[in-house]
Protein backbone atom coordinates (compact mmCIF):
# COMPACT_ATOMS: atom_id res chain seq x y z
CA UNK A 1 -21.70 -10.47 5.59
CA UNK A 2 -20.32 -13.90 4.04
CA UNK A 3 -19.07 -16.85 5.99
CA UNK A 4 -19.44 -20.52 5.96
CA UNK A 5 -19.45 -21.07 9.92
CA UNK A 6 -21.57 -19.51 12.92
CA UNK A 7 -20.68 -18.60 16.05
CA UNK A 8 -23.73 -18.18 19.07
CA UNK A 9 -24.18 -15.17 20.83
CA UNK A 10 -25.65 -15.08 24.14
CA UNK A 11 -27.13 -12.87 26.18
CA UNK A 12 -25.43 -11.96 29.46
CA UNK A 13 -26.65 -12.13 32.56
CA UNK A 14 -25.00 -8.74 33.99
CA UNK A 15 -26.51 -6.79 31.38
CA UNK A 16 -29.67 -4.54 31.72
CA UNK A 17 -33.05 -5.45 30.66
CA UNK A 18 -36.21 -4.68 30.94
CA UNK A 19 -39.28 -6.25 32.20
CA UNK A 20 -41.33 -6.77 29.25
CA UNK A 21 -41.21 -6.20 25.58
CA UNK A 22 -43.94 -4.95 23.53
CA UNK A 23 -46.25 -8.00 21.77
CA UNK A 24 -46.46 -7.31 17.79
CA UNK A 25 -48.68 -9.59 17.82
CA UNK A 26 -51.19 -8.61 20.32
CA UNK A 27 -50.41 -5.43 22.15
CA UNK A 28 -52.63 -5.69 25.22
CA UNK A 29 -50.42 -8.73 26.36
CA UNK A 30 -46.93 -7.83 27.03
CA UNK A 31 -43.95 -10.40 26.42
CA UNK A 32 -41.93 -11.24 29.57
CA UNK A 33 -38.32 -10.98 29.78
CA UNK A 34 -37.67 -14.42 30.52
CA UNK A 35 -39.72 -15.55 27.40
CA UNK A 36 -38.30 -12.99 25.15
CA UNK A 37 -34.75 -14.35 25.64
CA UNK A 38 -35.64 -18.06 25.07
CA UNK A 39 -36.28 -16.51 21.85
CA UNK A 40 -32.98 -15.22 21.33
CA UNK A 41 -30.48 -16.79 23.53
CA UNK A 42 -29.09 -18.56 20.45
CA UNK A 43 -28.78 -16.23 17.70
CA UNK A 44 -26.61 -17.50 14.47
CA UNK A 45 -24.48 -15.50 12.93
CA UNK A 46 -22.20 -15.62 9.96
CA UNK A 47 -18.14 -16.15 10.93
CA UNK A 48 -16.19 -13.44 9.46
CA UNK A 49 -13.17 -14.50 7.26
CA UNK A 50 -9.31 -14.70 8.85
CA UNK A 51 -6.48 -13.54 6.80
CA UNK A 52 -3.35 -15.76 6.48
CA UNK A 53 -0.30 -14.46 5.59
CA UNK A 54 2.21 -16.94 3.79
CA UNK A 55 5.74 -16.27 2.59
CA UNK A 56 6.26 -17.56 -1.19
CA UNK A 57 8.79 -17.53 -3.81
CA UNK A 58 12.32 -17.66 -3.96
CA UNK A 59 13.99 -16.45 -0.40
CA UNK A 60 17.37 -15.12 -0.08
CA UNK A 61 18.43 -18.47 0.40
CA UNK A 62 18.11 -19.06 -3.60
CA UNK A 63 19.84 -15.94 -4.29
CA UNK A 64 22.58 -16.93 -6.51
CA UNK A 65 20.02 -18.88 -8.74
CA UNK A 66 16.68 -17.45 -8.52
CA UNK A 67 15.43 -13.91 -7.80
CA UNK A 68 11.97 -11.91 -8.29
CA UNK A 69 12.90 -8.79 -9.87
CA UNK A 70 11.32 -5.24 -8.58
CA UNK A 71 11.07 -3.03 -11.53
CA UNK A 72 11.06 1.24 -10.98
CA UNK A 73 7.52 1.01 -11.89
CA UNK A 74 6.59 -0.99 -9.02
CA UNK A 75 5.66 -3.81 -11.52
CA UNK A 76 7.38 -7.27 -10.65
CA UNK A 77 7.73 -10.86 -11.87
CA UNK A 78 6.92 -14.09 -9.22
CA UNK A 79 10.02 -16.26 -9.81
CA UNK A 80 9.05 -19.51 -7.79
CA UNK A 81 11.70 -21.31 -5.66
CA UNK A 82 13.71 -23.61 -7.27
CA UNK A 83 13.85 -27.18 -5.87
CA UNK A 84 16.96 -29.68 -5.46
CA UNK A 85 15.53 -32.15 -7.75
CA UNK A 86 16.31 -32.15 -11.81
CA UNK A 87 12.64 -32.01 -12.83
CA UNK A 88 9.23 -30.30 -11.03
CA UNK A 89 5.66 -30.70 -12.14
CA UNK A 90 6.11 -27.68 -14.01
CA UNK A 91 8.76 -25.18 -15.42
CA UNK A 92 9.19 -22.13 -14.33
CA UNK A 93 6.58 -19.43 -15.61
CA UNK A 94 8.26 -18.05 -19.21
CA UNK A 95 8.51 -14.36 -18.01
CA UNK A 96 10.21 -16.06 -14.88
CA UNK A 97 13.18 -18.11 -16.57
CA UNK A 98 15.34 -14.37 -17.62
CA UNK A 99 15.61 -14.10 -13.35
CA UNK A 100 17.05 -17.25 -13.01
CA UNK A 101 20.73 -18.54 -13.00
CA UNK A 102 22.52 -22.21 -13.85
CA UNK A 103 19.01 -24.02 -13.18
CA UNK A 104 17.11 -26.25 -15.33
CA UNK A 105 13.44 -25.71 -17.07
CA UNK A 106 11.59 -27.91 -15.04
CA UNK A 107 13.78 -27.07 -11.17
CA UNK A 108 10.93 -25.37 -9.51
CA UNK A 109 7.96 -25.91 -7.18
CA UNK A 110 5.74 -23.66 -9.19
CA UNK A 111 3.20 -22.43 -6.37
CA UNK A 112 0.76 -20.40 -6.11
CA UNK A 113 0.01 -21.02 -9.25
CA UNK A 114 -1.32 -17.48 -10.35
CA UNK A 115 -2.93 -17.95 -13.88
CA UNK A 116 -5.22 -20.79 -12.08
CA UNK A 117 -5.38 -18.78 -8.70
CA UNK A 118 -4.85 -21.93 -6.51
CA UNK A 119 -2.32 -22.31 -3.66
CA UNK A 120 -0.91 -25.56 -2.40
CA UNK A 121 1.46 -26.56 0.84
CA UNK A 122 2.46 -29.72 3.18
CA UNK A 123 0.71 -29.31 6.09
CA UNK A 124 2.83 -31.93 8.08
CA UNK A 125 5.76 -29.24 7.60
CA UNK A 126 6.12 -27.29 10.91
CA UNK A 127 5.55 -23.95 8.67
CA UNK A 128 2.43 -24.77 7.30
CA UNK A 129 0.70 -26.66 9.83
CA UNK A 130 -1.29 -23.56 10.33
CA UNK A 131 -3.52 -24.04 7.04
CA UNK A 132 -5.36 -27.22 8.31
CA UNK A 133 -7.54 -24.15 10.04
CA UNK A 134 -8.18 -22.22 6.54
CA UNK A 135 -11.82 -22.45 5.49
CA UNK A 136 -13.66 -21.86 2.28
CA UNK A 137 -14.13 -17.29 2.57
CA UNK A 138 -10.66 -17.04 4.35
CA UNK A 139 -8.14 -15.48 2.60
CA UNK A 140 -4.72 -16.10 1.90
CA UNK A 141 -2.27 -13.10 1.86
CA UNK A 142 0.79 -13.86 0.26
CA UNK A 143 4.28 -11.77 0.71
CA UNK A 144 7.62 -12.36 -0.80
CA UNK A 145 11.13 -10.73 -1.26
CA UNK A 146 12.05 -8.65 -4.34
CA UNK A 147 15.11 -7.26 -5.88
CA UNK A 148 15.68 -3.83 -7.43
CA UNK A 149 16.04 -4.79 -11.26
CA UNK A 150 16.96 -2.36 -13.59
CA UNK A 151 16.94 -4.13 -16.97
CA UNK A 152 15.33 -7.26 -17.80
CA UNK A 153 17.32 -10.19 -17.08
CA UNK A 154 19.84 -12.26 -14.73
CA UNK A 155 22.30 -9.64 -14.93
CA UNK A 156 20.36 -6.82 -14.08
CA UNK A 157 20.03 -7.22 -10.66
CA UNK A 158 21.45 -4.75 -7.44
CA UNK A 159 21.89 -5.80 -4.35
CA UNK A 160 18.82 -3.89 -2.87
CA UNK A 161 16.28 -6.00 -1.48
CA UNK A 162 12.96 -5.46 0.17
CA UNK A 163 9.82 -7.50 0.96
CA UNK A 164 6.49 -7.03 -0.79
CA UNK A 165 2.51 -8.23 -0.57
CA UNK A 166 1.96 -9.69 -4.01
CA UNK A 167 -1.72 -11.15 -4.24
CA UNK A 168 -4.20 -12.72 -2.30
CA UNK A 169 -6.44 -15.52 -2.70
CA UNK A 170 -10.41 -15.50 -0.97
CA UNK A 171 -10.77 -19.57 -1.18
CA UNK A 172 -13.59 -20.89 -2.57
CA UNK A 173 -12.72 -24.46 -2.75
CA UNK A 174 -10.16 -26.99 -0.39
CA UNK A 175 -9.02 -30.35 -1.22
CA UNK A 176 -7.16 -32.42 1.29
CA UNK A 177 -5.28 -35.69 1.12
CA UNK A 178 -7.01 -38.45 -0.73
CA UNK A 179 -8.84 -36.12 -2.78
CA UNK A 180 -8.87 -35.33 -6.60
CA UNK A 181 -9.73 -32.61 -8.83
CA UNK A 182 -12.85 -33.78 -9.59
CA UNK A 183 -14.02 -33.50 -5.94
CA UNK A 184 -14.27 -29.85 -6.46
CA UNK A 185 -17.28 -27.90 -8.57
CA UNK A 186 -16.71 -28.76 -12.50
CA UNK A 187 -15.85 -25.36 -13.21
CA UNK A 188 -12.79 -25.33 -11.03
CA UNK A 189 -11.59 -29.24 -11.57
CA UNK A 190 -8.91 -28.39 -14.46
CA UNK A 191 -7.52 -25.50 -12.56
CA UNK A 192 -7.07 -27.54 -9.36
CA UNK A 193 -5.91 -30.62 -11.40
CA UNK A 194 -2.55 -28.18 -12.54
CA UNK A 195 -1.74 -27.34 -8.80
CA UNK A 196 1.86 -28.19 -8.57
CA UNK A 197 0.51 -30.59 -5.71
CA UNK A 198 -0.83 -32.59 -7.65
CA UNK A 199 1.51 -35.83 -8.90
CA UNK A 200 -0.76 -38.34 -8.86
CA UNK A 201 -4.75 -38.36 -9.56
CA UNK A 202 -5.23 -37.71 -6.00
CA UNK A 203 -3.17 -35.99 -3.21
CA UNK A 204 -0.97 -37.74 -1.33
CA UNK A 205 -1.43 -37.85 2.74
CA UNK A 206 -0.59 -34.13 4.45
CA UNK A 207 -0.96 -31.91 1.19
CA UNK A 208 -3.57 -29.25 0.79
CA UNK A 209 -4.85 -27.82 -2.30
CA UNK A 210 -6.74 -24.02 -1.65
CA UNK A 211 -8.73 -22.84 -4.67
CA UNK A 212 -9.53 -19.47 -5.15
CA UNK A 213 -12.26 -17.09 -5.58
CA UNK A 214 -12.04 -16.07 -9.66
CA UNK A 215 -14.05 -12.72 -8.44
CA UNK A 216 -11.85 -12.16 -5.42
CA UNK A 217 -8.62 -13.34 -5.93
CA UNK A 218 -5.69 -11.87 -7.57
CA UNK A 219 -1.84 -11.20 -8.86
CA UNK A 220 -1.23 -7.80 -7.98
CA UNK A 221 0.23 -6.16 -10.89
CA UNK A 222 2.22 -3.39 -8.90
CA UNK A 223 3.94 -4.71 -4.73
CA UNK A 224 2.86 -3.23 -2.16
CA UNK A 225 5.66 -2.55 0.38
CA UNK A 226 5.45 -4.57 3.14
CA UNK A 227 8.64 -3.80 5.02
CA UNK A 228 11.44 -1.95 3.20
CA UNK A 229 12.90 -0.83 6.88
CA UNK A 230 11.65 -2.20 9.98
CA UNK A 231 9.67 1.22 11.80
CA UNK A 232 6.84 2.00 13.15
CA UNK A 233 5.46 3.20 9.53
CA UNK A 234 6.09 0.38 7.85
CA UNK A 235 3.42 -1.97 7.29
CA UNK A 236 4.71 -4.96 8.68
CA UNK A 237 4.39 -3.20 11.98
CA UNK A 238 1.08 -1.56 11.40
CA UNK A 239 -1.06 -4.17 10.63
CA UNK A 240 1.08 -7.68 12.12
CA UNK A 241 0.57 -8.23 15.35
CA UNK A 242 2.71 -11.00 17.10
CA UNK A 243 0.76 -14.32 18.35
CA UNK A 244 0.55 -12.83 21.63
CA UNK A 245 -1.33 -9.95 20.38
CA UNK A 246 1.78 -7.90 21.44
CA UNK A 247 3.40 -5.27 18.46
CA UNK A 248 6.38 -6.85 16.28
CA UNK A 249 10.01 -5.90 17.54
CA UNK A 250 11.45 -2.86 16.02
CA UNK A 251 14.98 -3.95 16.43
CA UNK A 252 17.40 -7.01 16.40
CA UNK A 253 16.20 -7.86 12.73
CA UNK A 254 13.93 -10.91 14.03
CA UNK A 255 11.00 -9.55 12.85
CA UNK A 256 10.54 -12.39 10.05
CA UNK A 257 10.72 -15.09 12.62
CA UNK A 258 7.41 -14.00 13.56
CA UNK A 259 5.99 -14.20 9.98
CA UNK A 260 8.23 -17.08 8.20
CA UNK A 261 5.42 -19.81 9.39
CA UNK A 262 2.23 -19.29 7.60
CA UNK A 263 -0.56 -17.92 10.05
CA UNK A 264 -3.45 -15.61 11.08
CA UNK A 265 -2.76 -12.22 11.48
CA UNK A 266 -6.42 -10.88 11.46
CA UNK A 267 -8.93 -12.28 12.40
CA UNK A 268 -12.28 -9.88 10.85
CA UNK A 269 -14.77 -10.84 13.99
CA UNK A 270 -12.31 -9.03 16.16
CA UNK A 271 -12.66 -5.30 16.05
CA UNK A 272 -8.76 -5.02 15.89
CA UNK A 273 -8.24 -7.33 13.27
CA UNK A 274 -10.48 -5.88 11.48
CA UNK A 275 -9.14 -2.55 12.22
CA UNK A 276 -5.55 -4.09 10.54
CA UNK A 277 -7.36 -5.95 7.87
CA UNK A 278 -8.90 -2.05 6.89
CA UNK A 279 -4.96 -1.44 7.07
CA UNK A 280 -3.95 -3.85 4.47
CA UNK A 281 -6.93 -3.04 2.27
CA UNK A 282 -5.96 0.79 1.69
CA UNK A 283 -2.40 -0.58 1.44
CA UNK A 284 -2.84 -2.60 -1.63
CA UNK A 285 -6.16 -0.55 -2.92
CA UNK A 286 -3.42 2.27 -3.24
CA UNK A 287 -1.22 0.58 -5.78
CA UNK A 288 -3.72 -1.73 -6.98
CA UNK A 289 -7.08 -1.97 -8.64
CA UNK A 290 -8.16 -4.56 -5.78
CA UNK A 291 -10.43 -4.47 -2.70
CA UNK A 292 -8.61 -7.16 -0.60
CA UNK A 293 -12.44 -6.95 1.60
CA UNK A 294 -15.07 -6.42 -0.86
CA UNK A 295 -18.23 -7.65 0.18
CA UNK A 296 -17.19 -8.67 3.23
């Protein structure tokens, strides 16, 4: 079991016990209940990870200039969102430039950044506030929408949509505001340094930078359907839960209201969450070469 917090577990006073317990130390003197529980009335324990899920990529709001293309294969391409602004940190990835339309090189917020498996938001926005709770084991499940492609360009686009888990990131590493690249293990300080966060040396106040786990962390190379149509089969509705703990609606299409803010949907101390998390795992292990809970 991994985890970087504990929780204490305490005995309860309704719950049956016996008199004594058996000395191993000298078996002709019995302990006594009441000094066997000093013992362990405060046991430590490691914190199991919670899964966020965040919504990344271009949305159909950027539809007429930037779409990630679904392939019959079930491969796909991350096309980031493209930003107002003339010029980004960073262009858009080279296999993601053919699935974009009247935008310039450099008119995207390039993030997660995949090849350096790091993930970076504004947690002062409403959407992301959420993250401030993410800690180092967490894991960061990320979904996005997709569009049936059936060439290899702009122009090869249908109008059939669908949303789709696309990787995950088990963090290893967090940098908050004030921080710089070098505040992180030298092994991961140039791959945090090219976070599209990053404009300065160090972050500026309310961003977040989430560094991945190289072993555990991961582009999928094939989507894994997360809700193609809202039903009871889908796996939206299977493993989501709303904040309430109550299922997600079935109808009236507001299902994504419930998921458009970054937050936890499992938590893996819980025997339901991690009944859902088990849910997600198969999910993605069945398209993927990727356990989504190994060694956990």
């Amino acid at each position: 079991m991994l985890g970087v917090l504990a929780r204490e577990f305490r005995w309860q006073n309704n719950l049956a016990q016996p008199a004594s317990f058996r000395n191993p130390v000298n078996t002709d003197v019995p302990i006594q209940c009441s000094q066997y529980c000093s013992h362990l009335s405060r046991i430590t324990l490691p914190l199991m990870p919670n899964i966020f899920l965040i919504n990344v990529g271009a949305n159909s709001r950027h539809q007429k200039n930037a779409k990630s293309p679904l392939f019959a294969d079930g491969t796909f391409v991350f096309v980031p969102h493209p930003i107002d602004a003339d010029v980004g940190n960073w262009a858009f990835p080279t296999n993601a430039w053919p699935f974009t339309n009247g935008l310039g090189w450099h008119q995207t917020h390039y993030d997660p950044d995949w090849p350096n498996l790091t993930y970076g938001d504004y947690i002062f926005n409403p959407r992301a506030a959420n993250l401030k709770a993410v800690e180092p084991q967490d894991i960061l499940l990320f979904w996005a929408l997709l569009w049936d492609n059936v060439g290899d360009n702009w122009f090869a686009f249908t109008d059939h949509q669908s949303w789709h888990l696309i990787g995950a990131l088990r963090i290893e590493e967090i940098l908050t505001a004030g921080q710089s690249a070098q505040d992180v293990k030298t092994a991961n300080r140039l791959r945090a340094s090219q976070n599209a966060h990053f404009w300065g040396e160090n972050l500026d106040d309310g961003h977040m930078v989430f560094l991945g786990d190289t072993q555990h962390s991961a582009l999928f190379q094939f989507a894994v359907p997360f809700v193609t149509q809202m039903s009871k089969s889908c796996l939206l509705y299977r493993a989501v839960r709303t904040a309430q703990g109550d299922y997600l609606p079935l109808s009236g299409g507001k299902w994504s209201s419930y998921i458009r803010s970054c937050r936890t949907i499992c938590n893996l101390d819980d025997f339901d969450g991690r009944e859902r998390a088990e849910i997600l795992r198969d999910a993605i292990a069945e398209e993927n070469d990727y356990d989504l809970l190994a060694d956990l």
